[in-house]
Structures are given as C-alpha cells and as structure tokens.
ModelCIF file with pLDDT and N, C-alpha, C, O atoms, coordinates in Angstrom:
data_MODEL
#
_entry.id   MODEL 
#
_entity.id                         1 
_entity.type                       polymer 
_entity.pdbx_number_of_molecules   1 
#
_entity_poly.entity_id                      1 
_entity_poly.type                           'polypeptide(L)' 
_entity_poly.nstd_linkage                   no 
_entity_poly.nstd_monomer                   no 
_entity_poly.pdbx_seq_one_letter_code       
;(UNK)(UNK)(UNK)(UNK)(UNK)(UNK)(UNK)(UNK)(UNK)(UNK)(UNK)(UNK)(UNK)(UNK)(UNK)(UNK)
(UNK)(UNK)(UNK)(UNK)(UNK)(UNK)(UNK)(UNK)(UNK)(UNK)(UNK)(UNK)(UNK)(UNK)(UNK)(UNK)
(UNK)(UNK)(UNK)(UNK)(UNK)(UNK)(UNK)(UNK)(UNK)(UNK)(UNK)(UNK)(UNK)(UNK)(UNK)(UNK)
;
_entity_poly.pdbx_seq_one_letter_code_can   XXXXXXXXXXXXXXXXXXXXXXXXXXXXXXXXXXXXXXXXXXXXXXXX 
_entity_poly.pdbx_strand_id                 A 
#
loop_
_entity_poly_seq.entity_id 
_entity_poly_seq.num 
_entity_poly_seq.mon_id 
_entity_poly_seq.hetero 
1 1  UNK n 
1 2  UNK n 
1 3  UNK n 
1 4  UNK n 
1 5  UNK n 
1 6  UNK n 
1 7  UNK n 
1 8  UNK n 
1 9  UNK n 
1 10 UNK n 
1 11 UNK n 
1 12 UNK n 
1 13 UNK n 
1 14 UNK n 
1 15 UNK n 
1 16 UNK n 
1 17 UNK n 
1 18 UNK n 
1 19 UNK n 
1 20 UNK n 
1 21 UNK n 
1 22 UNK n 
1 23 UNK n 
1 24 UNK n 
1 25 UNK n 
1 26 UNK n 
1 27 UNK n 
1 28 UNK n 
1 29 UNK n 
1 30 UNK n 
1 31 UNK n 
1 32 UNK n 
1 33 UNK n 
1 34 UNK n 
1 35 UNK n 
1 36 UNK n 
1 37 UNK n 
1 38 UNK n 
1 39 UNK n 
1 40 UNK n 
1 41 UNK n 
1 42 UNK n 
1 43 UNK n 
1 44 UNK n 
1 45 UNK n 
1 46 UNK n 
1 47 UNK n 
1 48 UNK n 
#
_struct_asym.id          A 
_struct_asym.entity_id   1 
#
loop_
_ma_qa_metric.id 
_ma_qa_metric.mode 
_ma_qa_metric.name 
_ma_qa_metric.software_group_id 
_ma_qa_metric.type 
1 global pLDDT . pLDDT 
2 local  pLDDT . pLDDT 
#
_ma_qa_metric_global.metric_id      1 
_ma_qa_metric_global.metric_value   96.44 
_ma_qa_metric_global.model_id       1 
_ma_qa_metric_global.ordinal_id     1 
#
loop_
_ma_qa_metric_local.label_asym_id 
_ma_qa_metric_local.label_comp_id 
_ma_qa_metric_local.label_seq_id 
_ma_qa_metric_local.metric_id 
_ma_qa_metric_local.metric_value 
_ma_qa_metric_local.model_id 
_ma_qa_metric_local.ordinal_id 
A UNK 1  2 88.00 1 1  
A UNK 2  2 95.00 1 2  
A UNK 3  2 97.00 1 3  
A UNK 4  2 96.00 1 4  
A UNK 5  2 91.00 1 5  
A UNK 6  2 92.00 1 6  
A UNK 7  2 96.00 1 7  
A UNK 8  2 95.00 1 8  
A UNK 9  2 94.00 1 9  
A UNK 10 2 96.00 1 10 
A UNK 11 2 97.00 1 11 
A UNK 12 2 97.00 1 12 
A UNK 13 2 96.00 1 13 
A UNK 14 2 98.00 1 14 
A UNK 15 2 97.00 1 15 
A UNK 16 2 98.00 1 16 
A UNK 17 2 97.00 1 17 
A UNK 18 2 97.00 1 18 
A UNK 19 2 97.00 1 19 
A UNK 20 2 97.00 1 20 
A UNK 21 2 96.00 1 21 
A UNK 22 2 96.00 1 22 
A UNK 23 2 95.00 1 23 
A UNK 24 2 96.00 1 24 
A UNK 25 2 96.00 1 25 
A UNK 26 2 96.00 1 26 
A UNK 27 2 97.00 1 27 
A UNK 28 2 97.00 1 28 
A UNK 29 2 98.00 1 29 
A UNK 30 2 98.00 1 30 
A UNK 31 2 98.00 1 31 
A UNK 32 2 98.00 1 32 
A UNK 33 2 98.00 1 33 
A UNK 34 2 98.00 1 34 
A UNK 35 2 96.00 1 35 
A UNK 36 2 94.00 1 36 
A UNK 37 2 97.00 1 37 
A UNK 38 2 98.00 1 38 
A UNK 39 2 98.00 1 39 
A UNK 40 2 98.00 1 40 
A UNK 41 2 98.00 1 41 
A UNK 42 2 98.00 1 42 
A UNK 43 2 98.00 1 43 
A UNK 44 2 97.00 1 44 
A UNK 45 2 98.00 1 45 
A UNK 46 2 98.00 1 46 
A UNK 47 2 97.00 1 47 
A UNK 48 2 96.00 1 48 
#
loop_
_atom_site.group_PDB 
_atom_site.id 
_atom_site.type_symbol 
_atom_site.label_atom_id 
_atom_site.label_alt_id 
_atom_site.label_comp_id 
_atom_site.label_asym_id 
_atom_site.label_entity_id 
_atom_site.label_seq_id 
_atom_site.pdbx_PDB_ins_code 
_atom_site.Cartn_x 
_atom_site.Cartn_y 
_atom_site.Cartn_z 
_atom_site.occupancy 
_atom_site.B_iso_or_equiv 
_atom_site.pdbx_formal_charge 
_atom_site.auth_seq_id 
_atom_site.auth_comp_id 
_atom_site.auth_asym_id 
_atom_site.auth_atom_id 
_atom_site.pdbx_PDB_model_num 
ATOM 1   N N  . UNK A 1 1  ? -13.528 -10.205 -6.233  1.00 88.00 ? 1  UNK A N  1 
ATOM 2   C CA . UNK A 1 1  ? -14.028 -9.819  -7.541  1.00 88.00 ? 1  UNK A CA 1 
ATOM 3   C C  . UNK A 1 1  ? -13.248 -8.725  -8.223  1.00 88.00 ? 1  UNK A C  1 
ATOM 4   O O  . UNK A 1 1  ? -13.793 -7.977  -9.034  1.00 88.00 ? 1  UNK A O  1 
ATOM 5   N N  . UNK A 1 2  ? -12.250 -8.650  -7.970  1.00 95.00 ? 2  UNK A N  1 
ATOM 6   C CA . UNK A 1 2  ? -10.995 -7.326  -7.874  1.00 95.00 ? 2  UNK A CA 1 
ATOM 7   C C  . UNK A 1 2  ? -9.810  -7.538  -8.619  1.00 95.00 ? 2  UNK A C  1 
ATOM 8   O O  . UNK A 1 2  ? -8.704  -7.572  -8.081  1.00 95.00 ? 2  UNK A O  1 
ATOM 9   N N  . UNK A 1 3  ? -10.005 -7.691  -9.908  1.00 97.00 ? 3  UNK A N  1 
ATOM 10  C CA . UNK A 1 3  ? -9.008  -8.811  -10.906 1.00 97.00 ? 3  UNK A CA 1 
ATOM 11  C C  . UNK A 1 3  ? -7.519  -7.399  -11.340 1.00 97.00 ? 3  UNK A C  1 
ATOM 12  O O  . UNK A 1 3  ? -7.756  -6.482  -12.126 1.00 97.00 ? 3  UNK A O  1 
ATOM 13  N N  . UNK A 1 4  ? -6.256  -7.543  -10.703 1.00 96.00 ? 4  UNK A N  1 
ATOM 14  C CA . UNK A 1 4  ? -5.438  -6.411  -11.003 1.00 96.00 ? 4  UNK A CA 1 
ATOM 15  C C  . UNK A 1 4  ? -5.463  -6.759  -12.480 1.00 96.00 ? 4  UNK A C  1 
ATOM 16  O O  . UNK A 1 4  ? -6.192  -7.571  -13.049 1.00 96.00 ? 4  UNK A O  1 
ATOM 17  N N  . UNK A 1 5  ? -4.264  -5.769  -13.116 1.00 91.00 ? 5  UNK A N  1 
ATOM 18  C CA . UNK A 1 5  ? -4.086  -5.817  -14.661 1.00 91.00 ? 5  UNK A CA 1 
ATOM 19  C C  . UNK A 1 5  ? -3.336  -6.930  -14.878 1.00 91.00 ? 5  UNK A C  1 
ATOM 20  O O  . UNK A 1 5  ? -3.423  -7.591  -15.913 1.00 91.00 ? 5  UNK A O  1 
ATOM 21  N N  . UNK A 1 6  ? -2.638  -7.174  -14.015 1.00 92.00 ? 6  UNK A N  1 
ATOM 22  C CA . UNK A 1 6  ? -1.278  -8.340  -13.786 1.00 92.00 ? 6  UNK A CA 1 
ATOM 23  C C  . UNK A 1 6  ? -2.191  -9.751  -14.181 1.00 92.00 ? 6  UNK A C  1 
ATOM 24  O O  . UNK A 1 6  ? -2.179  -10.370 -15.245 1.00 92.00 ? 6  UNK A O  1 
ATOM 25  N N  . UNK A 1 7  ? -3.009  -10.038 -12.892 1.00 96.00 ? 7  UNK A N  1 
ATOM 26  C CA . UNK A 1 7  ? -3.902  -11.137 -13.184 1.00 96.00 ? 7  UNK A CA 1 
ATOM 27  C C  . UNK A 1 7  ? -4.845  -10.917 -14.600 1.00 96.00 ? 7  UNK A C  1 
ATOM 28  O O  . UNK A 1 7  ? -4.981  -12.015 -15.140 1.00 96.00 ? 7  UNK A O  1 
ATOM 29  N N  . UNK A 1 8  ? -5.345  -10.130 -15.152 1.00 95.00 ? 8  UNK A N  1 
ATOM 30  C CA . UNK A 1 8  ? -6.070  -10.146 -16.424 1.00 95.00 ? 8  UNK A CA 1 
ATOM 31  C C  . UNK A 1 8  ? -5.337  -10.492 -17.180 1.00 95.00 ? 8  UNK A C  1 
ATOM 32  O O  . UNK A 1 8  ? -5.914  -11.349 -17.849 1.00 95.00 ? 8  UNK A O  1 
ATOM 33  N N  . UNK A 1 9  ? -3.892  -10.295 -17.685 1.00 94.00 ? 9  UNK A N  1 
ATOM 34  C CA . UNK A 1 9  ? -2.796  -10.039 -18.600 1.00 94.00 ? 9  UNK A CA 1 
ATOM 35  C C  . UNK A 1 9  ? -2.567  -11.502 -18.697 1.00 94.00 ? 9  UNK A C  1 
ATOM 36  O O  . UNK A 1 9  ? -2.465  -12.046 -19.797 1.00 94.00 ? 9  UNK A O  1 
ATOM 37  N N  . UNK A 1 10 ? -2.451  -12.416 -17.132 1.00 96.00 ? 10 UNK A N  1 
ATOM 38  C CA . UNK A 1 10 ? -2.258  -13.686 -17.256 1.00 96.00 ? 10 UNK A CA 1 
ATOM 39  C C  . UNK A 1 10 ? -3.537  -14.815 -17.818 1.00 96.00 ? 10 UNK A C  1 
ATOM 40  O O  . UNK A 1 10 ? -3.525  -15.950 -18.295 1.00 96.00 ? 10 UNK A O  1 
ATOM 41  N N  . UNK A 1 11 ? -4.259  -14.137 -17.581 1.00 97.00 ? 11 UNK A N  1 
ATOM 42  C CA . UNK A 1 11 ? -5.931  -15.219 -18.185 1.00 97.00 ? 11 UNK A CA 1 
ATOM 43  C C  . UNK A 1 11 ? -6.189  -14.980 -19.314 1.00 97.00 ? 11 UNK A C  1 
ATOM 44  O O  . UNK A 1 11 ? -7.195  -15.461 -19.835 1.00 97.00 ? 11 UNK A O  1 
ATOM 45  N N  . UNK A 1 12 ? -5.474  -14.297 -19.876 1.00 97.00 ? 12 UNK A N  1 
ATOM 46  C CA . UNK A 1 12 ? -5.137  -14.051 -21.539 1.00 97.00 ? 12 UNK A CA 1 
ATOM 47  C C  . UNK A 1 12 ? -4.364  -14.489 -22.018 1.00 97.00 ? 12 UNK A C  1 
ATOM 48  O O  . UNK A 1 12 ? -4.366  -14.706 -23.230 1.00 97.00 ? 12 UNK A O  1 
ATOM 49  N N  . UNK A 1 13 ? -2.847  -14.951 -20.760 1.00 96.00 ? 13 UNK A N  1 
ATOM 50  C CA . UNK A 1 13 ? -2.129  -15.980 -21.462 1.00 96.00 ? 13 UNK A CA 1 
ATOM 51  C C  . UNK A 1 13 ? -2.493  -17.411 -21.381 1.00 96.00 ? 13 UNK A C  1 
ATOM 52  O O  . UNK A 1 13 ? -1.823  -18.243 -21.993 1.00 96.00 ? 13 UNK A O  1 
ATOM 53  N N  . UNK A 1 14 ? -3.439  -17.723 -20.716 1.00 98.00 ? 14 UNK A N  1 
ATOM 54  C CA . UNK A 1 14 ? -3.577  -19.093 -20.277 1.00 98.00 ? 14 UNK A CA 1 
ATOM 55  C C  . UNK A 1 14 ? -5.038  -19.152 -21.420 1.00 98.00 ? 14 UNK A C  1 
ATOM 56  O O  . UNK A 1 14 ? -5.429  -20.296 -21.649 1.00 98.00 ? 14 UNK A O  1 
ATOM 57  N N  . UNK A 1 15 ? -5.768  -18.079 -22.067 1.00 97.00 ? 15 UNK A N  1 
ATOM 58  C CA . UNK A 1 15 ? -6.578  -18.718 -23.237 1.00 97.00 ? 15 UNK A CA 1 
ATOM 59  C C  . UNK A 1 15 ? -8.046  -18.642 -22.391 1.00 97.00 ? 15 UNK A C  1 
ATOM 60  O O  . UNK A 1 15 ? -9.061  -19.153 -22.865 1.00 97.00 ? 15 UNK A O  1 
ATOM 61  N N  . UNK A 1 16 ? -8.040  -17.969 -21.127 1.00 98.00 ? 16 UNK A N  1 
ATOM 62  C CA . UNK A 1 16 ? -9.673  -18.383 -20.445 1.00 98.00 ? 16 UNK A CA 1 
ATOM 63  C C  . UNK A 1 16 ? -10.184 -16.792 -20.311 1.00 98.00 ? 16 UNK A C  1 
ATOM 64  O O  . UNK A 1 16 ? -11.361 -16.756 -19.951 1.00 98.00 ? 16 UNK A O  1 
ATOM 65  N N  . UNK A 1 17 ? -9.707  -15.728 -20.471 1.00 97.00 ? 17 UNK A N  1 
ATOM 66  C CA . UNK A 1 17 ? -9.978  -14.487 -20.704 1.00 97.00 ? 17 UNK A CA 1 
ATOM 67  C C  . UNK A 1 17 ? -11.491 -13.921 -21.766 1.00 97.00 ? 17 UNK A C  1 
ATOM 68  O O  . UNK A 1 17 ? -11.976 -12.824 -21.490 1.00 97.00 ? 17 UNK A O  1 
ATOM 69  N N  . UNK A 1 18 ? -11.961 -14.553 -22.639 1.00 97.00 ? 18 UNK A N  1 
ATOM 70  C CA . UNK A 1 18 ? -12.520 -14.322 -23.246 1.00 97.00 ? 18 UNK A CA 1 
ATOM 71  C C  . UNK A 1 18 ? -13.659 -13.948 -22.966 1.00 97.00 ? 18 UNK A C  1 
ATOM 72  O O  . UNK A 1 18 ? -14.033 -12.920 -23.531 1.00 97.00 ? 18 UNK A O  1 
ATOM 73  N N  . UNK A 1 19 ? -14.561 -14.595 -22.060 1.00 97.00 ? 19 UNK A N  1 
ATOM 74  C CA . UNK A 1 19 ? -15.801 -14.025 -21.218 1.00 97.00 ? 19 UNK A CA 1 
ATOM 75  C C  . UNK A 1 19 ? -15.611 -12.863 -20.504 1.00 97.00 ? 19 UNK A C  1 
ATOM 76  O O  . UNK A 1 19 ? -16.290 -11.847 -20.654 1.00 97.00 ? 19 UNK A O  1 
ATOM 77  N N  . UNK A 1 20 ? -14.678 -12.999 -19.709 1.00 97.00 ? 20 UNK A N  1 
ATOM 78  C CA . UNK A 1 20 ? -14.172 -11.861 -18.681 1.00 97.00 ? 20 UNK A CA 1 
ATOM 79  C C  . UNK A 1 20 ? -14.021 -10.640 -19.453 1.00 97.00 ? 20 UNK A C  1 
ATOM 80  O O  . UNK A 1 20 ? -14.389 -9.527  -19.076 1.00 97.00 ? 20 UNK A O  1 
ATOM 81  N N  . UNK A 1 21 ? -13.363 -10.962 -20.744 1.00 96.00 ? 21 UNK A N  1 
ATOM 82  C CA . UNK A 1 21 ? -13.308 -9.273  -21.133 1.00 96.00 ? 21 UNK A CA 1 
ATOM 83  C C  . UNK A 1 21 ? -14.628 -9.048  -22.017 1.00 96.00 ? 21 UNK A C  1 
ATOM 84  O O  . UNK A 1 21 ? -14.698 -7.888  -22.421 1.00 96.00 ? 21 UNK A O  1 
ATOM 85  N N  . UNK A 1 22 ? -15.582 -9.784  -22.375 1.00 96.00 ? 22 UNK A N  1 
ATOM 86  C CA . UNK A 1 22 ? -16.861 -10.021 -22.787 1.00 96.00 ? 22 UNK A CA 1 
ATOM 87  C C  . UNK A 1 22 ? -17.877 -8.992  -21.308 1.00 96.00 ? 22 UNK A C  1 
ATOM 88  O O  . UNK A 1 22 ? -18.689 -8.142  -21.673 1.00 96.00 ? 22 UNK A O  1 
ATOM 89  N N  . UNK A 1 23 ? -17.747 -9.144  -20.410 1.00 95.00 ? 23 UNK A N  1 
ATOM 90  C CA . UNK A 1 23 ? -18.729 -8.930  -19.228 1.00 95.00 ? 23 UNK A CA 1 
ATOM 91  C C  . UNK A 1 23 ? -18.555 -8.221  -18.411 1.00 95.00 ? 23 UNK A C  1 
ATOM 92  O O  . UNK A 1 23 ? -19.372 -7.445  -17.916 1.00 95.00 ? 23 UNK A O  1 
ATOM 93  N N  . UNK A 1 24 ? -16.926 -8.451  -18.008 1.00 96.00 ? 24 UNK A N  1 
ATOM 94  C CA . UNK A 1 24 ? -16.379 -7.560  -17.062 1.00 96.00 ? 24 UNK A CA 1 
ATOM 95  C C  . UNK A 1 24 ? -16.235 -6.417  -17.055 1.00 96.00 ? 24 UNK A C  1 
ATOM 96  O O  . UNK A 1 24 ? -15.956 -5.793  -18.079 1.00 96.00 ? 24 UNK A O  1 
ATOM 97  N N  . UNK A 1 25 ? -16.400 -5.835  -15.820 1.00 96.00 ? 25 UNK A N  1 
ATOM 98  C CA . UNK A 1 25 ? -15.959 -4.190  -15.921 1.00 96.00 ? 25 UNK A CA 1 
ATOM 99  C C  . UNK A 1 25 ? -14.935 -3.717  -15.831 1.00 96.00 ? 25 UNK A C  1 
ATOM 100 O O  . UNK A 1 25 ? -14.314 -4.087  -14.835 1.00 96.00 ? 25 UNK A O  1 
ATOM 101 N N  . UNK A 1 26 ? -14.341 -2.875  -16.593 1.00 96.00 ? 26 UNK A N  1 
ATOM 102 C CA . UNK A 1 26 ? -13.146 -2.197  -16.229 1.00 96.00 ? 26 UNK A CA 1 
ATOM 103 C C  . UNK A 1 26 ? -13.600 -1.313  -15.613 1.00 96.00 ? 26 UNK A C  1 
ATOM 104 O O  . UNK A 1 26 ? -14.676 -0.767  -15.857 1.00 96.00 ? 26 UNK A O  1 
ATOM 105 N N  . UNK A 1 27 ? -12.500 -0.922  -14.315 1.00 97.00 ? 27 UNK A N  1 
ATOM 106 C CA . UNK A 1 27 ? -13.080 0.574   -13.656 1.00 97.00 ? 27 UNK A CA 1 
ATOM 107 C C  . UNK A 1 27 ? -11.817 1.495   -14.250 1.00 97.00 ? 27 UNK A C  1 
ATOM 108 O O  . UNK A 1 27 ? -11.193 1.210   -15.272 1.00 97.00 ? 27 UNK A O  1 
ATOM 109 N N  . UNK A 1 28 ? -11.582 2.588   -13.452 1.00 97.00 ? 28 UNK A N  1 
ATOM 110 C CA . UNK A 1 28 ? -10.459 3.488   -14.262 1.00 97.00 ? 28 UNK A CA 1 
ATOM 111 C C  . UNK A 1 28 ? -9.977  3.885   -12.569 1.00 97.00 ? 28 UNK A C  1 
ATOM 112 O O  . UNK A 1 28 ? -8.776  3.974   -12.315 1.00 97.00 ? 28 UNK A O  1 
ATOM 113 N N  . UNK A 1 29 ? -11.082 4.119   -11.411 1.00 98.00 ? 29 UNK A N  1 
ATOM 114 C CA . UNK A 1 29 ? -10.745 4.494   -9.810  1.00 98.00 ? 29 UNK A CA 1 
ATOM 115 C C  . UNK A 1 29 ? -11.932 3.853   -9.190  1.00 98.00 ? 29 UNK A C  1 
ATOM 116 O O  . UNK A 1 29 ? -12.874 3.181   -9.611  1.00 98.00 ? 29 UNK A O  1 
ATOM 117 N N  . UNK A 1 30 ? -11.343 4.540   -7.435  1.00 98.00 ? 30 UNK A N  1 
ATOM 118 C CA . UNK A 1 30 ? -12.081 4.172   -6.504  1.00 98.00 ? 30 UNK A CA 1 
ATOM 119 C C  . UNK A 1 30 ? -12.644 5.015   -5.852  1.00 98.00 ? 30 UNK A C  1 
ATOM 120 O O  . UNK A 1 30 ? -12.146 6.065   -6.259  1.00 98.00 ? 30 UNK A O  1 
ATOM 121 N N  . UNK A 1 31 ? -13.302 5.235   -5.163  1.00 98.00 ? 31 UNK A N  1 
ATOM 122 C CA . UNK A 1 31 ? -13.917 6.682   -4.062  1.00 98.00 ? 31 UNK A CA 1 
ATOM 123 C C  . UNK A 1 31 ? -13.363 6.774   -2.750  1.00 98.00 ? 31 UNK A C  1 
ATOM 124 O O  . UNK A 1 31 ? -14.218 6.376   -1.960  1.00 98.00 ? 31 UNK A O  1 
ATOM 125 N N  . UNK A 1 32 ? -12.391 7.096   -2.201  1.00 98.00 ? 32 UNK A N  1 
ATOM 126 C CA . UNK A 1 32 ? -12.792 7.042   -0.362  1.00 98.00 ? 32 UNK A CA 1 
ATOM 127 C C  . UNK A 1 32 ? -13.761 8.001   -0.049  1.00 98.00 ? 32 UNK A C  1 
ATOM 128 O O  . UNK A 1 32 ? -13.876 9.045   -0.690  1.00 98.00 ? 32 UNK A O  1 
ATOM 129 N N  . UNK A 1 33 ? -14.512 7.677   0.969   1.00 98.00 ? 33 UNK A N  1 
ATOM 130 C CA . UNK A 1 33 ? -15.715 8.238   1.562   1.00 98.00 ? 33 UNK A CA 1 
ATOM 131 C C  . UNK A 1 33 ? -14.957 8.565   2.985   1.00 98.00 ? 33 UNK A C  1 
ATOM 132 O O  . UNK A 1 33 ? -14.309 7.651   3.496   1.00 98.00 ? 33 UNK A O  1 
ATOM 133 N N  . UNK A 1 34 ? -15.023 9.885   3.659   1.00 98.00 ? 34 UNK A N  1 
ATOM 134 C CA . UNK A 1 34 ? -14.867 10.332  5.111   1.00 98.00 ? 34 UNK A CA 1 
ATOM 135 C C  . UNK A 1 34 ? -14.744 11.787  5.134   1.00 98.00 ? 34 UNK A C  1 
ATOM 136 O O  . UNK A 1 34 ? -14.232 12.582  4.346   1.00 98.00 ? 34 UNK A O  1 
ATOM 137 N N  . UNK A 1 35 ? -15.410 11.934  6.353   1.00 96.00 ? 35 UNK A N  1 
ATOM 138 C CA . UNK A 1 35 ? -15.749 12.888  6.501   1.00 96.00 ? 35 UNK A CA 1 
ATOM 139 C C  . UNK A 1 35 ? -17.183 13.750  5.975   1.00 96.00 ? 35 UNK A C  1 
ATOM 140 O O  . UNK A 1 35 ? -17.350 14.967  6.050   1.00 96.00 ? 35 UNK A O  1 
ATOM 141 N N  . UNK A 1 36 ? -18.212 12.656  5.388   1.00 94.00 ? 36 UNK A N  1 
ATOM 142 C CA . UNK A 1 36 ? -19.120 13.058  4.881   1.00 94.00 ? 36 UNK A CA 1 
ATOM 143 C C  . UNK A 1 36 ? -18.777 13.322  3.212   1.00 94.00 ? 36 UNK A C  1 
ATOM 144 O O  . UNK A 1 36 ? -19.408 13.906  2.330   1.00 94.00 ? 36 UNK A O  1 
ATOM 145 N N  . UNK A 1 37 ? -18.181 12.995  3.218   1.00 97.00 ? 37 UNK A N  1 
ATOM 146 C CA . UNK A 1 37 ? -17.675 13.204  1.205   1.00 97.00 ? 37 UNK A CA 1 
ATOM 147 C C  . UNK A 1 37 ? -16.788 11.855  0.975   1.00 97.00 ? 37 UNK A C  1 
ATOM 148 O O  . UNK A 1 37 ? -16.033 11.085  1.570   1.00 97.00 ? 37 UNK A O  1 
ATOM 149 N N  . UNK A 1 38 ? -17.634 12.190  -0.801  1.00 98.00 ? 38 UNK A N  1 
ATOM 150 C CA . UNK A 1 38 ? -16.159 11.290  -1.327  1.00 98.00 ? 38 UNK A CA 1 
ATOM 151 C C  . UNK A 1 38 ? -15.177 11.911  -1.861  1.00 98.00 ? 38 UNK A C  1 
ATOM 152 O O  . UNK A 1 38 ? -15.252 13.097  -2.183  1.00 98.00 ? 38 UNK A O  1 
ATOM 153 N N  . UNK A 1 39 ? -13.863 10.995  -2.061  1.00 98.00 ? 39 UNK A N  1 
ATOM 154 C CA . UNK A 1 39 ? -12.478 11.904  -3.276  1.00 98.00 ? 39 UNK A CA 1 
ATOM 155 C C  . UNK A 1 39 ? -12.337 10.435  -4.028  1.00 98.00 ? 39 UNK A C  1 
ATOM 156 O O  . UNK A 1 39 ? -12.316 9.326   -3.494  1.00 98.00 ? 39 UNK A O  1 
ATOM 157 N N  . UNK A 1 40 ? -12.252 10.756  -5.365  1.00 98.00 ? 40 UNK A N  1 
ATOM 158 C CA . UNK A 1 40 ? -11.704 9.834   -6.449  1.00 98.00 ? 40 UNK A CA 1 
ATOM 159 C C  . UNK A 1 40 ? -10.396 9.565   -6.226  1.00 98.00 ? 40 UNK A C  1 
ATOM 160 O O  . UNK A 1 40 ? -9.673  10.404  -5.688  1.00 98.00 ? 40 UNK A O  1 
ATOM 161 N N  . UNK A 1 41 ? -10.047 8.636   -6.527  1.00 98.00 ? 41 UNK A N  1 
ATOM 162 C CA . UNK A 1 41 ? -8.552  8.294   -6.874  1.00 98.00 ? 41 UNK A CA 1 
ATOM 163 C C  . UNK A 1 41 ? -8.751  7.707   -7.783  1.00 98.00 ? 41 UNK A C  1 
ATOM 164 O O  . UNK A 1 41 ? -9.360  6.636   -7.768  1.00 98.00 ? 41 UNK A O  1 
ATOM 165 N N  . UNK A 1 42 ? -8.067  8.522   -9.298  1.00 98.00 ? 42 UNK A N  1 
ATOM 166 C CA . UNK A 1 42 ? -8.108  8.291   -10.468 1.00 98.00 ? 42 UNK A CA 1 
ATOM 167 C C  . UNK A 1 42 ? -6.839  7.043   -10.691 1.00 98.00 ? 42 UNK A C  1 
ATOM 168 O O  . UNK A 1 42 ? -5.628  7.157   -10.877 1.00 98.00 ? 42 UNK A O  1 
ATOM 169 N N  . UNK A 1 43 ? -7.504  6.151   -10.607 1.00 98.00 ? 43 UNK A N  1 
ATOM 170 C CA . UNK A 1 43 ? -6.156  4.801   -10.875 1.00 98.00 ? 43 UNK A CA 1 
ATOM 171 C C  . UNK A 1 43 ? -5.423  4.668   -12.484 1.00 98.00 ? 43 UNK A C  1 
ATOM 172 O O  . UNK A 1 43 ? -4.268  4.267   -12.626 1.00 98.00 ? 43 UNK A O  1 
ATOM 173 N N  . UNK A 1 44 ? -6.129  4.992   -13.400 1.00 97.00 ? 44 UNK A N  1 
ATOM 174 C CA . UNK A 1 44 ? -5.753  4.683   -14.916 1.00 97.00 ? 44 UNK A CA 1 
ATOM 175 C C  . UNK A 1 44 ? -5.056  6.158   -14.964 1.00 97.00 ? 44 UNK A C  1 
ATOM 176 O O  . UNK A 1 44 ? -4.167  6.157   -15.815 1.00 97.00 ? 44 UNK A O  1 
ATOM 177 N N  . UNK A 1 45 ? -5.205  7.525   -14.249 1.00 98.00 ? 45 UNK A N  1 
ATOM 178 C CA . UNK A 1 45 ? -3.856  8.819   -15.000 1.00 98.00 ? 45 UNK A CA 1 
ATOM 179 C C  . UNK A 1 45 ? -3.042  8.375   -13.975 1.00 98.00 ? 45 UNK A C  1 
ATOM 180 O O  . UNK A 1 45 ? -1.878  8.421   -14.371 1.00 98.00 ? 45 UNK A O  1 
ATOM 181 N N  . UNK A 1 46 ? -3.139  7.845   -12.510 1.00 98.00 ? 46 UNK A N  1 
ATOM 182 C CA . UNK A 1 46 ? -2.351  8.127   -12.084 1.00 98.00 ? 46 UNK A CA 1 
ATOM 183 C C  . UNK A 1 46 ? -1.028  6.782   -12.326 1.00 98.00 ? 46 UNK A C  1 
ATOM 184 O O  . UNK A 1 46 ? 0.202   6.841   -12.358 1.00 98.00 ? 46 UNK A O  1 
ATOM 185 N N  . UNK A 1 47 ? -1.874  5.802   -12.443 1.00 97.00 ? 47 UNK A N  1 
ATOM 186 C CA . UNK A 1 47 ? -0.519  4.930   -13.179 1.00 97.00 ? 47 UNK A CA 1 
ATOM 187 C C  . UNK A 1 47 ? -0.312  4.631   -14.898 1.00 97.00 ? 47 UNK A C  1 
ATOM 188 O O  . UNK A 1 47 ? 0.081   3.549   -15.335 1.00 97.00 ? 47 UNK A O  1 
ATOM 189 N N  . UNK A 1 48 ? -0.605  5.630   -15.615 1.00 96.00 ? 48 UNK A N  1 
ATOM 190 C CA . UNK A 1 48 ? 0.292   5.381   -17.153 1.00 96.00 ? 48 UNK A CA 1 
ATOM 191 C C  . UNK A 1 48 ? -1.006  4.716   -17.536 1.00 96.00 ? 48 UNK A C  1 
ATOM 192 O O  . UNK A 1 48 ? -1.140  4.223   -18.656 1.00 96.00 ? 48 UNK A O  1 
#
C-alpha cells in the first residue's frame, strides 16, 4: 500500500491516477520506534 513518487508519477502517465490522488494519502515521513521512543524521518526535507 506504499506507492513511491516514481510509481505515482507513472499512473498519471498511464491516465488511472485520478482516484488515487482523490483518496490517497500523502505522507511527508515515517517513525522508527526503539528503545521505548519514536524519531521521525522527515522524507519530503530530507529529499527536495
């Protein structure tokens, strides 16, 4: 359920994108959890 930008970019060229960006979520990061905590990893500053 983990669609990269690469694959979105392409279901926009193929014309079937339209729901997906209708519903779908964009996230921006992820959390790792250890050690009893989480840390963000900010995915959208850290790549552009």
């Amino acid at each position: 359920g983990v669609l990269e930008q690469t694959t979105v970019d392409l279901l926009d060229q193929a014309g079937v994108a339209e729901r997906m960006r209708r519903v779908g979520l964009l996230h921006d990061g992820i959390e790792l959890c250890f050690g009893g905590a989480r840390h963000r990893i900010d995915l959208r500053s850290l790549t552009g």
